[in-house]
C-alpha atoms as a PDB file:
ATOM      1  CA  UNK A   1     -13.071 -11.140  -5.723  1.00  0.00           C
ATOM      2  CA  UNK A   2     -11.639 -13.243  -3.222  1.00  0.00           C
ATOM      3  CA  UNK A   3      -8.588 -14.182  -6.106  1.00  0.00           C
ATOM      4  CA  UNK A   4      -8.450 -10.184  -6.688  1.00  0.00           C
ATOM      5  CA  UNK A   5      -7.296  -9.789  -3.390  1.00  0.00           C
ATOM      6  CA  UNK A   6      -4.842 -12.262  -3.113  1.00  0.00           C
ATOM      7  CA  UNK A   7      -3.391 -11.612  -6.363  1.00  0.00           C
ATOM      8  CA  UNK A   8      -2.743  -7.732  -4.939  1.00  0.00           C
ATOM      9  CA  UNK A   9      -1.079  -8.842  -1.403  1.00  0.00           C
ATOM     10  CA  UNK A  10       0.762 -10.799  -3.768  1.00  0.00           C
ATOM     11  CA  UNK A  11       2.329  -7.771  -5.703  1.00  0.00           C
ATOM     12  CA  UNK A  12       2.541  -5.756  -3.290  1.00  0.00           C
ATOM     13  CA  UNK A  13       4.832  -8.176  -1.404  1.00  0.00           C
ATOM     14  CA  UNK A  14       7.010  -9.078  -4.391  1.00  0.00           C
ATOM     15  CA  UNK A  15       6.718  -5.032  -4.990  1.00  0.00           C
ATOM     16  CA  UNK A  16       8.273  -4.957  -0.969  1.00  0.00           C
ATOM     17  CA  UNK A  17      10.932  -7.358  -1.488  1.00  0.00           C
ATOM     18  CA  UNK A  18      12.080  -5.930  -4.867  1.00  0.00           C
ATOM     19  CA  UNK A  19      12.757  -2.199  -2.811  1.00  0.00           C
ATOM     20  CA  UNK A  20      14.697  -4.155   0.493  1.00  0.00           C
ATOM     21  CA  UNK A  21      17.353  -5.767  -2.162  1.00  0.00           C
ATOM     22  CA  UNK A  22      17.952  -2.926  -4.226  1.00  0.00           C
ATOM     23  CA  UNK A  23      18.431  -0.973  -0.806  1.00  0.00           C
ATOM     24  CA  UNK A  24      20.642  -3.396   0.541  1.00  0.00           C
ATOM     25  CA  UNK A  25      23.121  -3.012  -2.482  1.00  0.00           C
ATOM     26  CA  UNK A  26      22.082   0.569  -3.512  1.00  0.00           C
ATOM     27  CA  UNK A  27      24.833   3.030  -2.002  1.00  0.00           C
ATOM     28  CA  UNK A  28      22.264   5.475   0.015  1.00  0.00           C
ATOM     29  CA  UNK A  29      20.254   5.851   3.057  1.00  0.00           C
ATOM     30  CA  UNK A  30      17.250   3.745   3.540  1.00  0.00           C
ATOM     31  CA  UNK A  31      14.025   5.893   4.043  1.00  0.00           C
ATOM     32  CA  UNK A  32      10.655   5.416   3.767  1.00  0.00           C
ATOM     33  CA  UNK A  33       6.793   7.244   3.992  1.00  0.00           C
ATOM     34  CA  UNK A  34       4.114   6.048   5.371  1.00  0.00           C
ATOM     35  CA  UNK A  35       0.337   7.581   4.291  1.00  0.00           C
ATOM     36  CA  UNK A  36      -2.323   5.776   6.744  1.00  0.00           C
ATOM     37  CA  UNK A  37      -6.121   6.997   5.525  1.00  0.00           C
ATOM     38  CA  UNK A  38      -9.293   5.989   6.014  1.00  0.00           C
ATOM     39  CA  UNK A  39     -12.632   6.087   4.066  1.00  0.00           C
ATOM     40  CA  UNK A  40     -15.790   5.806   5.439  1.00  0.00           C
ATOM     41  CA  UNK A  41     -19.170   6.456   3.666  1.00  0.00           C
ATOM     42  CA  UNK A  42     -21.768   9.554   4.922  1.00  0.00           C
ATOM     43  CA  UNK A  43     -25.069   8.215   6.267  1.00  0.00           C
ATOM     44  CA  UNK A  44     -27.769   8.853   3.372  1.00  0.00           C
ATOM     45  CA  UNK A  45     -25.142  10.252   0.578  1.00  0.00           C
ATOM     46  CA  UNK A  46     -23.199   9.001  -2.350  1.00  0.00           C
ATOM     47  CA  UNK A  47     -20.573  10.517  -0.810  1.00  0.00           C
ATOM     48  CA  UNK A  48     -17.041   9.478   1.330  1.00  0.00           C
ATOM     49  CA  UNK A  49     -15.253  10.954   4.290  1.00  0.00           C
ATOM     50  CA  UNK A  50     -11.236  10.655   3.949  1.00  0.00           C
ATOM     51  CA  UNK A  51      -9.555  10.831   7.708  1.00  0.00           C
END
Protein backbone atom coordinates (compact mmCIF):
# COMPACT_ATOMS: atom_id res chain seq x y z
CA UNK A 1 0.00 0.00 0.00
CA UNK A 2 2.53 2.12 1.35
CA UNK A 3 4.54 1.72 -2.43
CA UNK A 4 0.90 2.51 -4.01
CA UNK A 5 1.03 5.73 -2.60
CA UNK A 6 4.27 6.80 -3.37
CA UNK A 7 4.19 5.56 -6.77
CA UNK A 8 0.89 8.08 -7.27
CA UNK A 9 2.61 11.37 -5.63
CA UNK A 10 5.09 10.29 -7.97
CA UNK A 11 2.89 10.74 -11.18
CA UNK A 12 1.15 13.17 -10.19
CA UNK A 13 4.29 15.31 -9.75
CA UNK A 14 5.93 14.29 -13.03
CA UNK A 15 2.08 14.80 -14.35
CA UNK A 16 2.67 18.71 -12.62
CA UNK A 17 5.91 19.35 -14.10
CA UNK A 18 5.00 18.05 -17.60
CA UNK A 19 1.85 21.00 -17.64
CA UNK A 20 4.45 24.06 -16.11
CA UNK A 21 6.93 23.39 -19.29
CA UNK A 22 4.52 23.08 -21.89
CA UNK A 23 2.96 26.39 -20.37
CA UNK A 24 6.07 28.09 -20.25
CA UNK A 25 6.64 27.59 -24.11
CA UNK A 26 2.92 27.19 -25.10
CA UNK A 27 1.74 30.71 -26.56
CA UNK A 28 -1.48 31.21 -24.11
CA UNK A 29 -2.57 32.23 -20.76
CA UNK A 30 -1.79 30.08 -17.85
CA UNK A 31 -5.02 28.99 -15.93
CA UNK A 32 -5.90 26.52 -13.75
CA UNK A 33 -9.08 24.74 -11.51
CA UNK A 34 -9.00 23.70 -8.44
CA UNK A 35 -11.90 20.95 -7.09
CA UNK A 36 -11.24 20.52 -3.12
CA UNK A 37 -13.86 17.57 -1.77
CA UNK A 38 -14.16 15.63 0.96
CA UNK A 39 -15.57 12.13 1.81
CA UNK A 40 -16.52 11.03 4.95
CA UNK A 41 -18.46 7.79 5.80
CA UNK A 42 -22.31 7.91 7.56
CA UNK A 43 -22.34 6.41 11.06
CA UNK A 44 -24.02 2.78 10.68
CA UNK A 45 -24.32 2.83 6.60
CA UNK A 46 -22.45 1.61 3.62
CA UNK A 47 -22.80 4.81 2.52
CA UNK A 48 -20.44 8.30 1.93
CA UNK A 49 -21.07 11.98 2.39
CA UNK A 50 -19.24 14.20 -0.44
CA UNK A 51 -18.69 18.03 1.00
Amino acid sequence: MHAATITGQVRSLLRQTTLDAACSVLPTETGGTLVHARLDPVDGSPHWTLT
